[in-house]
PDB file of N, CA and C in Angstrom:
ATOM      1  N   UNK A   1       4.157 -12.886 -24.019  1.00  0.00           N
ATOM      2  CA  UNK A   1       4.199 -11.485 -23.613  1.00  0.00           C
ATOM      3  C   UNK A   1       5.493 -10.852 -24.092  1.00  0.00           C
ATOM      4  N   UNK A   2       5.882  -9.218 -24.282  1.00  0.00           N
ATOM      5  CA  UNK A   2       6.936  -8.657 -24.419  1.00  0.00           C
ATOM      6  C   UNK A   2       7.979  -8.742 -23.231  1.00  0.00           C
ATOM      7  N   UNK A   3       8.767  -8.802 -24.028  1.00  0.00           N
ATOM      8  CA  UNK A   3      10.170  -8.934 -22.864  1.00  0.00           C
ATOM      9  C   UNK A   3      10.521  -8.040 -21.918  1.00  0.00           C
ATOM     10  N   UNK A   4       9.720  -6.742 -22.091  1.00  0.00           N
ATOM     11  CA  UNK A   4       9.664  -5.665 -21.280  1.00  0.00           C
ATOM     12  C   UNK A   4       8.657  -5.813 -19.991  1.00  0.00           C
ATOM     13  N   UNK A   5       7.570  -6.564 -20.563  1.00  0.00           N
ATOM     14  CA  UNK A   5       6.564  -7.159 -19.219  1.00  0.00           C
ATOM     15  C   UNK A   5       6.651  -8.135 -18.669  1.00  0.00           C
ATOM     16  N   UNK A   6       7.919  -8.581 -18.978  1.00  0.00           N
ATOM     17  CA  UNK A   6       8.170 -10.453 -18.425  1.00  0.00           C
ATOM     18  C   UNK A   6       8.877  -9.230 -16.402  1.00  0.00           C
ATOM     19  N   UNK A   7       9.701  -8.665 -17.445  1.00  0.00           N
ATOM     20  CA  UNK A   7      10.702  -8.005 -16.613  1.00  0.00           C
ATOM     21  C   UNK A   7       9.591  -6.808 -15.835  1.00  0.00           C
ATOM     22  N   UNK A   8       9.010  -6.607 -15.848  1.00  0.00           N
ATOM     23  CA  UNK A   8       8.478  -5.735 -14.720  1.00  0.00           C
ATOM     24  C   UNK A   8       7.686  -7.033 -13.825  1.00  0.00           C
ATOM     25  N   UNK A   9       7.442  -7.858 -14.636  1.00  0.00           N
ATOM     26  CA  UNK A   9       6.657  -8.881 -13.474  1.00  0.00           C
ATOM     27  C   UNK A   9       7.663  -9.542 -12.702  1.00  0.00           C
ATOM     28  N   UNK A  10       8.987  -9.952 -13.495  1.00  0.00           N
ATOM     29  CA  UNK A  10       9.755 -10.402 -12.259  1.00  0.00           C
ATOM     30  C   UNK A  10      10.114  -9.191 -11.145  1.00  0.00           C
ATOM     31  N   UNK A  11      10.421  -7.910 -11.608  1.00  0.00           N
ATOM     32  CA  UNK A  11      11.018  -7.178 -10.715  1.00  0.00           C
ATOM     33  C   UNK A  11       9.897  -7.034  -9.490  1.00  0.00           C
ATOM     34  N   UNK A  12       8.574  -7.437  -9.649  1.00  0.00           N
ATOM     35  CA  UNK A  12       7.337  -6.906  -9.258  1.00  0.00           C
ATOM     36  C   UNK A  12       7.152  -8.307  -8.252  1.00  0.00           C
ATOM     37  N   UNK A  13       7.585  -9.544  -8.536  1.00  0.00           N
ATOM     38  CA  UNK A  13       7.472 -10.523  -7.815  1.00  0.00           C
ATOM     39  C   UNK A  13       8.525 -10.443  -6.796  1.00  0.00           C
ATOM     40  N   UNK A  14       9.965  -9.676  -7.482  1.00  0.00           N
ATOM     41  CA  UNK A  14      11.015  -9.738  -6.318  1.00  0.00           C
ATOM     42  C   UNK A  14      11.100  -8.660  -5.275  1.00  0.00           C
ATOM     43  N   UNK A  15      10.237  -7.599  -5.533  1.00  0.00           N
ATOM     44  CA  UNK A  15      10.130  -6.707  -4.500  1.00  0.00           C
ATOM     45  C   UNK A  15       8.688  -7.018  -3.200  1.00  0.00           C
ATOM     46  N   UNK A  16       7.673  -7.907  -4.093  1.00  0.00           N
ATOM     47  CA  UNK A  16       6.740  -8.242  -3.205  1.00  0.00           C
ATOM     48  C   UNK A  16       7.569  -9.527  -2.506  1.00  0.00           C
ATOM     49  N   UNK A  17       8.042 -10.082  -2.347  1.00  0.00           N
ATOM     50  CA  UNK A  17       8.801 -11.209  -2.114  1.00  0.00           C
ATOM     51  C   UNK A  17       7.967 -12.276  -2.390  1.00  0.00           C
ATOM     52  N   UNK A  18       7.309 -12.270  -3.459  1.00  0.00           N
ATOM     53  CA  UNK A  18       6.416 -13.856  -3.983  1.00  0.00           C
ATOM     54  C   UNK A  18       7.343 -14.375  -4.126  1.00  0.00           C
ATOM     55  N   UNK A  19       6.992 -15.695  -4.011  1.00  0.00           N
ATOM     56  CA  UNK A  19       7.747 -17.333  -4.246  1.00  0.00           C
ATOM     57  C   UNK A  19       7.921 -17.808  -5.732  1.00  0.00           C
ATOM     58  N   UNK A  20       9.372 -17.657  -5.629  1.00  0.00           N
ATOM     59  CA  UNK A  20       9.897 -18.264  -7.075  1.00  0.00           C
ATOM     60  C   UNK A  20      10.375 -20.038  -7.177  1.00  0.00           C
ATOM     61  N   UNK A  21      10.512 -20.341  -7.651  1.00  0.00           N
ATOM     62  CA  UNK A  21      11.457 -21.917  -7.922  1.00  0.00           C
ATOM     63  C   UNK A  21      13.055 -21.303  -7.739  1.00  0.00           C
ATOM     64  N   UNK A  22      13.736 -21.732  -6.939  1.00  0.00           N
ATOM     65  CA  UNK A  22      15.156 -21.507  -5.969  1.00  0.00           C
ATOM     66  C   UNK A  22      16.223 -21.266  -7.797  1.00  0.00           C
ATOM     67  N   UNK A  23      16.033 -21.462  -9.006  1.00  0.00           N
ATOM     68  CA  UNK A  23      16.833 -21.189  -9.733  1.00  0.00           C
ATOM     69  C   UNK A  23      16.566 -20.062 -10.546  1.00  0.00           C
ATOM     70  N   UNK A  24      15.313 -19.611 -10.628  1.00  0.00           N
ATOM     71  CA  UNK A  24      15.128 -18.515 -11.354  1.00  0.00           C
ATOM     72  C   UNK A  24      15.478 -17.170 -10.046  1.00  0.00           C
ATOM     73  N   UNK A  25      15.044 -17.579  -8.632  1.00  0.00           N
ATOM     74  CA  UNK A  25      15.429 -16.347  -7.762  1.00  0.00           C
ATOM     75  C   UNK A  25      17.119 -16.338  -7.923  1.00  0.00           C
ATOM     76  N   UNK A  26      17.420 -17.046  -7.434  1.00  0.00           N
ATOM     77  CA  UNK A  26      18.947 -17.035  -7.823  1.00  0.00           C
ATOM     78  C   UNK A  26      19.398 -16.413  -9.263  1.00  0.00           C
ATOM     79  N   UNK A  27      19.042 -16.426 -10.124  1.00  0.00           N
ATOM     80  CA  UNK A  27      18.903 -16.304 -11.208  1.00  0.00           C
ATOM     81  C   UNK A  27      19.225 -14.836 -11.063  1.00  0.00           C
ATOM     82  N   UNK A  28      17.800 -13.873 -10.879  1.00  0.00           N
ATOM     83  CA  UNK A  28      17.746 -12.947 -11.259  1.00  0.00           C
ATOM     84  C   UNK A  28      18.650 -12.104  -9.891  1.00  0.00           C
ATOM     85  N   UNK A  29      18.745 -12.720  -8.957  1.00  0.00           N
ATOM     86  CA  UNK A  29      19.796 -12.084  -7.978  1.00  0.00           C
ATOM     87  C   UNK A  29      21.059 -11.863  -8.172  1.00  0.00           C
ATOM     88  N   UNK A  30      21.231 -12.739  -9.141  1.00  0.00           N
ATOM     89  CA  UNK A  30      23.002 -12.304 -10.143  1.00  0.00           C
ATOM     90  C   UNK A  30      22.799 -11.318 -10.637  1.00  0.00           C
ATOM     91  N   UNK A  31      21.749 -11.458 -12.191  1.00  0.00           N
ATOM     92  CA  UNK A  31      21.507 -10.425 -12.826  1.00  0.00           C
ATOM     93  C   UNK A  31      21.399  -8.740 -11.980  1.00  0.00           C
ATOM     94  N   UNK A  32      20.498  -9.060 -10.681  1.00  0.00           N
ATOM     95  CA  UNK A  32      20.588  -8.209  -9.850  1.00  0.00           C
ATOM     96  C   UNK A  32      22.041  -7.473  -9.172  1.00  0.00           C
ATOM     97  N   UNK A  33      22.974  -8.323  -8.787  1.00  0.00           N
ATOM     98  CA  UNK A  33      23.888  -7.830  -8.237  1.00  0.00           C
ATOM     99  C   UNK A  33      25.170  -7.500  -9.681  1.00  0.00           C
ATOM    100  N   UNK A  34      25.067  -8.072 -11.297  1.00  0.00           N
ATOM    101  CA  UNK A  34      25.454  -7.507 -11.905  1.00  0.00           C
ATOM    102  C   UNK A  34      25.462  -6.434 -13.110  1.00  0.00           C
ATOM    103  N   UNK A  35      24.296  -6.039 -12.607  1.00  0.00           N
ATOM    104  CA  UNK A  35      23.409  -5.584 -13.326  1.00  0.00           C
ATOM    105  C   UNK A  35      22.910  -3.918 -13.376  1.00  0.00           C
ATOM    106  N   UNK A  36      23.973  -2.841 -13.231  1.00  0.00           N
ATOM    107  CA  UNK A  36      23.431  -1.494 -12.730  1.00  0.00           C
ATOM    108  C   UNK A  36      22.370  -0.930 -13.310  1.00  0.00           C
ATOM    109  N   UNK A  37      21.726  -1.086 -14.910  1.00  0.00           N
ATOM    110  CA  UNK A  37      20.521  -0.881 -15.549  1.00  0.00           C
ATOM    111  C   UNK A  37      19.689  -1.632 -14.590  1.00  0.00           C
ATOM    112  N   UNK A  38      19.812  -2.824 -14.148  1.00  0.00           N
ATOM    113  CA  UNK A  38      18.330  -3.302 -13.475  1.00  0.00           C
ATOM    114  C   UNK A  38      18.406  -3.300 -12.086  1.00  0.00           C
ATOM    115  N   UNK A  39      19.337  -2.862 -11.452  1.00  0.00           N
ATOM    116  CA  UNK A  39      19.038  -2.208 -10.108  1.00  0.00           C
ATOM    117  C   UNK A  39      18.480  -1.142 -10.251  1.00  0.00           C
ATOM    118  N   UNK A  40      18.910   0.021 -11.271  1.00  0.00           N
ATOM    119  CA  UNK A  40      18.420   1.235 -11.224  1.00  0.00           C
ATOM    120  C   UNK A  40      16.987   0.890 -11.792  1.00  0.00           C
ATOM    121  N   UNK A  41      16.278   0.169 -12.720  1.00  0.00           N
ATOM    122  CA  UNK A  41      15.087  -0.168 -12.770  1.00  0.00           C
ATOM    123  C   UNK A  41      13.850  -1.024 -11.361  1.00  0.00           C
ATOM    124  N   UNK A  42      14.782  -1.407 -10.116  1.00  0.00           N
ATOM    125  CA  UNK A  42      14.527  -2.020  -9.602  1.00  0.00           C
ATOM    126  C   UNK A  42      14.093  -1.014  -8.590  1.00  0.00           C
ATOM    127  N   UNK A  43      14.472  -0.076  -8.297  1.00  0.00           N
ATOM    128  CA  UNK A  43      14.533   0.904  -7.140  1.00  0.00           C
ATOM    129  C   UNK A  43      13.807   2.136  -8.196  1.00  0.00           C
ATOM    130  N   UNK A  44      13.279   2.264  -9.099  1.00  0.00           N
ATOM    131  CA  UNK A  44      12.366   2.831  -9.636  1.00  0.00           C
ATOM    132  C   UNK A  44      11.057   2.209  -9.578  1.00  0.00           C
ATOM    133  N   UNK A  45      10.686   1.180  -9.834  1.00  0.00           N
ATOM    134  CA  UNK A  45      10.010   0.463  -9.534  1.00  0.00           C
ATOM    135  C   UNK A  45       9.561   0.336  -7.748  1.00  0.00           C
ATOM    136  N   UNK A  46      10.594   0.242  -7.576  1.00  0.00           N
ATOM    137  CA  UNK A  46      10.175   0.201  -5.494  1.00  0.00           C
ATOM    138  C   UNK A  46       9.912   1.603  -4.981  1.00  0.00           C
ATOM    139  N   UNK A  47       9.805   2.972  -5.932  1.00  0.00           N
ATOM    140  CA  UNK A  47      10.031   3.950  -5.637  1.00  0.00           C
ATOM    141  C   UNK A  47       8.118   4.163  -6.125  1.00  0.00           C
ATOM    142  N   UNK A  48       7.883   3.514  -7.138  1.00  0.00           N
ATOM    143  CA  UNK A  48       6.545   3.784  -7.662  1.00  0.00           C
ATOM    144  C   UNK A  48       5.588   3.032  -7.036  1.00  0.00           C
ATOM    145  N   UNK A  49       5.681   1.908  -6.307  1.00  0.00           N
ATOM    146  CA  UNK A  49       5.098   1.406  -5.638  1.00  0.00           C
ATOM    147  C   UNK A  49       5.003   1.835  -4.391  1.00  0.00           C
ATOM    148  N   UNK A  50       5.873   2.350  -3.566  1.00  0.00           N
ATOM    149  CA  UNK A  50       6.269   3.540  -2.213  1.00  0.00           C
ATOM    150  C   UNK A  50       4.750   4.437  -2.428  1.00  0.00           C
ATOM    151  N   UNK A  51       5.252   5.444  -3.678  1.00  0.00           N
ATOM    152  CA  UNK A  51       3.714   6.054  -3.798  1.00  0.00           C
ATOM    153  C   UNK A  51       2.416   6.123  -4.128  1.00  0.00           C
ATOM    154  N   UNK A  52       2.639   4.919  -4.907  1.00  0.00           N
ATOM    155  CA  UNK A  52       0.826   4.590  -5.149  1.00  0.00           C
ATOM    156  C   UNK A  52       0.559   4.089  -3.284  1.00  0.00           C
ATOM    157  N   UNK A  53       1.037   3.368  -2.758  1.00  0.00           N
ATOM    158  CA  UNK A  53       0.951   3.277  -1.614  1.00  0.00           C
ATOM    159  C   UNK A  53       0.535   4.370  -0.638  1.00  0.00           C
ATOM    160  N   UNK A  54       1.238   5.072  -0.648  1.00  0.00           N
ATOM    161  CA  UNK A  54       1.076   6.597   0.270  1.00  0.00           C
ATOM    162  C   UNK A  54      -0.178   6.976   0.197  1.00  0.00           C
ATOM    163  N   UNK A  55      -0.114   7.070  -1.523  1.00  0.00           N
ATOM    164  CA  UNK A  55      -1.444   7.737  -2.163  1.00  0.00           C
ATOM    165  C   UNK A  55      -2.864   7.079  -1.346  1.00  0.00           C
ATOM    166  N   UNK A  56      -2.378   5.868  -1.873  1.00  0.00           N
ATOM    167  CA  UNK A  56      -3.423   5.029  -1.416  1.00  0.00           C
ATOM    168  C   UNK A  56      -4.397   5.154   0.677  1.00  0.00           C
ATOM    169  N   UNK A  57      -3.157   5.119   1.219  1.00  0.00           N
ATOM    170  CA  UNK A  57      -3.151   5.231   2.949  1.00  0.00           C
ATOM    171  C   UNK A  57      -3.951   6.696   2.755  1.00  0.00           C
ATOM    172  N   UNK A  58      -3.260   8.044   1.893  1.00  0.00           N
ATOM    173  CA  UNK A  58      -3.624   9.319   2.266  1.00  0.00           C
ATOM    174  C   UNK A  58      -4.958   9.795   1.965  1.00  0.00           C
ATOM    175  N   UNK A  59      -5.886   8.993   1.011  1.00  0.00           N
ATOM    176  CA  UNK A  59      -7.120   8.599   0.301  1.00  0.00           C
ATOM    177  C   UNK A  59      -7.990   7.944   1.411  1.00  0.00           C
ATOM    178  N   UNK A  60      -7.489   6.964   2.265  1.00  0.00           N
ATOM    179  CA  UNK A  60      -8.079   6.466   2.751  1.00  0.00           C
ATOM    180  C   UNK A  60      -8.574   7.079   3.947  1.00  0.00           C
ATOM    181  N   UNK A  61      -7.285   7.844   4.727  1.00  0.00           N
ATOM    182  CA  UNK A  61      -7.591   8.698   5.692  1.00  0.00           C
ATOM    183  C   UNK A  61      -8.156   9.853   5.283  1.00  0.00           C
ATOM    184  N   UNK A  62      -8.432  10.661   3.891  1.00  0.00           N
ATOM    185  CA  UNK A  62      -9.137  11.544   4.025  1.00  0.00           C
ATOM    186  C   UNK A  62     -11.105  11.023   3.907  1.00  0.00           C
ATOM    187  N   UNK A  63     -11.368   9.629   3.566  1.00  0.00           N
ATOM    188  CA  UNK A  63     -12.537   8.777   3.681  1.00  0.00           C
ATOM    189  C   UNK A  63     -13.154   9.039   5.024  1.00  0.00           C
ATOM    190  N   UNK A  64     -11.967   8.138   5.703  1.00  0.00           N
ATOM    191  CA  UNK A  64     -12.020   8.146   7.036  1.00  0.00           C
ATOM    192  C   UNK A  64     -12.259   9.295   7.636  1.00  0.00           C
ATOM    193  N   UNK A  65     -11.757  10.655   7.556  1.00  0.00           N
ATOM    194  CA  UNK A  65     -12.467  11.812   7.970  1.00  0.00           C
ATOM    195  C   UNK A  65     -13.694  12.457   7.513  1.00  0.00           C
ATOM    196  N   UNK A  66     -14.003  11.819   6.352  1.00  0.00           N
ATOM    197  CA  UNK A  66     -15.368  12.443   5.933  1.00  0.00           C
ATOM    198  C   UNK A  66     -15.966  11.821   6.723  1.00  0.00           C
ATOM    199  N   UNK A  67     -15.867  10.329   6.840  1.00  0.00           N
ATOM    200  CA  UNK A  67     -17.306   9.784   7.399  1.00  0.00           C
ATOM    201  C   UNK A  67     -17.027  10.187   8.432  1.00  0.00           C
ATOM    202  N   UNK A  68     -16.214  10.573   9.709  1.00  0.00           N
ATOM    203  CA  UNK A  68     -16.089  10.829  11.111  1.00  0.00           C
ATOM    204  C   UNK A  68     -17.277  12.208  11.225  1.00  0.00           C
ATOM    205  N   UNK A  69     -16.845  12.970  10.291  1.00  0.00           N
ATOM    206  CA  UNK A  69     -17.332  14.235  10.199  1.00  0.00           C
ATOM    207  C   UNK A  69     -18.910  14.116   9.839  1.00  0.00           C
ATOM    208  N   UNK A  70     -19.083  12.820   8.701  1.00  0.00           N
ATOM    209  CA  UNK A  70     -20.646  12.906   9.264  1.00  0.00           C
ATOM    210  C   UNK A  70     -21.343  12.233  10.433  1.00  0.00           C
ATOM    211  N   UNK A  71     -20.730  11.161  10.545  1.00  0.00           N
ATOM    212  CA  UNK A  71     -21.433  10.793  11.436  1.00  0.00           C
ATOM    213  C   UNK A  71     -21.409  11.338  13.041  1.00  0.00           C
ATOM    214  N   UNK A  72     -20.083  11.820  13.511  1.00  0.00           N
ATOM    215  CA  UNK A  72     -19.812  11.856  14.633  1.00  0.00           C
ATOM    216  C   UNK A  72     -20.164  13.682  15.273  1.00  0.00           C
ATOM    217  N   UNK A  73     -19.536  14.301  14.195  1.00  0.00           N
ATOM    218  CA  UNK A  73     -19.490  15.481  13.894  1.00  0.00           C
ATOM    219  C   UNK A  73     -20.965  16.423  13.582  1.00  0.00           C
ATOM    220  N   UNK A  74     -21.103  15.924  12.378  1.00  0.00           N
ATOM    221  CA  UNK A  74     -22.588  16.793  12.060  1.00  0.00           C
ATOM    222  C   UNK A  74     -23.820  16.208  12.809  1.00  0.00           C
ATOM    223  N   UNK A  75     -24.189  15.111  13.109  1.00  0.00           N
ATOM    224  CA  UNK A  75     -24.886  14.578  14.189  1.00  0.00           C
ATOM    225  C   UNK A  75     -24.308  14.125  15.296  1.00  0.00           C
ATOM    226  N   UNK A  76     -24.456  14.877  15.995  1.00  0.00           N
ATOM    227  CA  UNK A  76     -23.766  14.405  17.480  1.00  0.00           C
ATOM    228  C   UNK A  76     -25.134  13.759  18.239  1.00  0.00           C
ATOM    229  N   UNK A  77     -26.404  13.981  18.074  1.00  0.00           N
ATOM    230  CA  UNK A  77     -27.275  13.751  18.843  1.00  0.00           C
ATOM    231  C   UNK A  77     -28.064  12.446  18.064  1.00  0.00           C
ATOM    232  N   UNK A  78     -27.132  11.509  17.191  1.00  0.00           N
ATOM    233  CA  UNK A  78     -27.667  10.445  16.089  1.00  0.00           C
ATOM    234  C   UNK A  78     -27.505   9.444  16.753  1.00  0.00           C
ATOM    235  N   UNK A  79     -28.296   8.270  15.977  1.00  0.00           N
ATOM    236  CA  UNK A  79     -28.453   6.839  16.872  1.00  0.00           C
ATOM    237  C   UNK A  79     -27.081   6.359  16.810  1.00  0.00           C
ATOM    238  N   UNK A  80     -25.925   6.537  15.721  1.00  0.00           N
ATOM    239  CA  UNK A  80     -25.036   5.754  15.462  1.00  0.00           C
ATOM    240  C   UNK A  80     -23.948   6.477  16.217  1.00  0.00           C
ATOM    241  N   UNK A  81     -24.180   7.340  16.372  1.00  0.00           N
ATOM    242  CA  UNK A  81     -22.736   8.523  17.408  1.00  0.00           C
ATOM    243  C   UNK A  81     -23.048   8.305  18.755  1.00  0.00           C
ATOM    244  N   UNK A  82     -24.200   8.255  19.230  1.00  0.00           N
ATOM    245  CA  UNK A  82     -24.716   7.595  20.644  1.00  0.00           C
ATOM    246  C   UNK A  82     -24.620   6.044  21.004  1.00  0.00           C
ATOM    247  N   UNK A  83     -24.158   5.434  20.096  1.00  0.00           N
ATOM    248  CA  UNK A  83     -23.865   3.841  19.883  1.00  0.00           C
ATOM    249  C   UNK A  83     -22.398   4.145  20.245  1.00  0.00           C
ATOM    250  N   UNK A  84     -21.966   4.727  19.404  1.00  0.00           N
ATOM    251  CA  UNK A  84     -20.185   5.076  19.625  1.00  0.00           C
ATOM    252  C   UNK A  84     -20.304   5.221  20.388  1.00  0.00           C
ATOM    253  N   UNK A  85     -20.730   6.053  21.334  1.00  0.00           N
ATOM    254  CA  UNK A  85     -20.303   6.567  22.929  1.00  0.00           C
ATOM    255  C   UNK A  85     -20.670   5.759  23.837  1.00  0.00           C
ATOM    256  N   UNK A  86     -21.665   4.892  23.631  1.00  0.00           N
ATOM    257  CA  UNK A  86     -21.576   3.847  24.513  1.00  0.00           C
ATOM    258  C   UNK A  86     -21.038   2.815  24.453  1.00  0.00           C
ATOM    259  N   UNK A  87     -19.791   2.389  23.121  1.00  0.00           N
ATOM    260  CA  UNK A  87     -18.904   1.291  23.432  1.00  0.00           C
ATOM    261  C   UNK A  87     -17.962   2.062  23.523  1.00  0.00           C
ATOM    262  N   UNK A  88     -17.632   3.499  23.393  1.00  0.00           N
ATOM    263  CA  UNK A  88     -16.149   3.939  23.916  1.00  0.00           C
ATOM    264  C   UNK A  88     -16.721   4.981  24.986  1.00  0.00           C
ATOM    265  N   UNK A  89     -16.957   5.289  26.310  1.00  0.00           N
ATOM    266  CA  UNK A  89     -17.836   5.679  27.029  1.00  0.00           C
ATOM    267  C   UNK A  89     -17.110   6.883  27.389  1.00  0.00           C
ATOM    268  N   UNK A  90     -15.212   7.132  27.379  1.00  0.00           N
ATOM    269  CA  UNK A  90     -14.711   7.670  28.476  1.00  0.00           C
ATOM    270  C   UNK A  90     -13.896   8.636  27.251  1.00  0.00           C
ATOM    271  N   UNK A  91     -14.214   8.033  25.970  1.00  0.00           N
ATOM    272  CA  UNK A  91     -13.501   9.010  24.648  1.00  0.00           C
ATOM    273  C   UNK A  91     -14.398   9.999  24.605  1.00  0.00           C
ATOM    274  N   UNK A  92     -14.193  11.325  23.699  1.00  0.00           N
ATOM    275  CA  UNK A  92     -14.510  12.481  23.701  1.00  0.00           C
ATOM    276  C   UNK A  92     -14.255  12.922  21.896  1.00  0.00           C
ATOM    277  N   UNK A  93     -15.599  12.742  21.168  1.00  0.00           N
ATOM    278  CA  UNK A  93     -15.466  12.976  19.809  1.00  0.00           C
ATOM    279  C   UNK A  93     -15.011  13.787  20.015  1.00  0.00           C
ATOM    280  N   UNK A  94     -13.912  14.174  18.386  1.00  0.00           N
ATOM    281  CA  UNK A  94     -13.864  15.536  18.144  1.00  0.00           C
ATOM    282  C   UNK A  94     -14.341  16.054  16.875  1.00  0.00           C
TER     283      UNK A  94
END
């Protein structure tokens, strides 16, 4: 592989905290602490992963409101919204 993708996979293993062999983590934790190009690549990297993340959660909750909205919402008088209410008996769709 290019030497440019060796290095996003390590930076990518050291921010997920996968398991290295104790000399290459050490390793790149020097490079890390002497290293201001690859800290600043390191915290770009943790910065892009932050938002595909977000993205990801904010995608999910707008899912999550569609289906609320059909099922709970546009049929209120449906077999599966009347199922809901009888294992949560004392909640109150909205």
């Amino acid at each position: 592989m290019k030497k440019w993708w060796n290095e996003i996979r390590r930076i990518e293993r050291y921010l997920l905290k996968q398991a290295w062999n104790g000399k290459s983590q050490q390793a790149f934790a020097r490079r890390l602490h002497n290293d201001p190009a690859l800290r600043a690549r390191v915290e770009q990297q943790s910065l892009a992963y932050d938002a595909i993340r977000w993205y990801g959660r904010r995608k999910i909750r707008m899912e999550i409101k569609k289906v609320h909205r059909r099922i709970i919402t546009d049929r209120p008088d449906g077999l599966l919204s009347r199922q809901i209410r009888q294992i949560f008996p004392g909640e109150n769709p909205r």
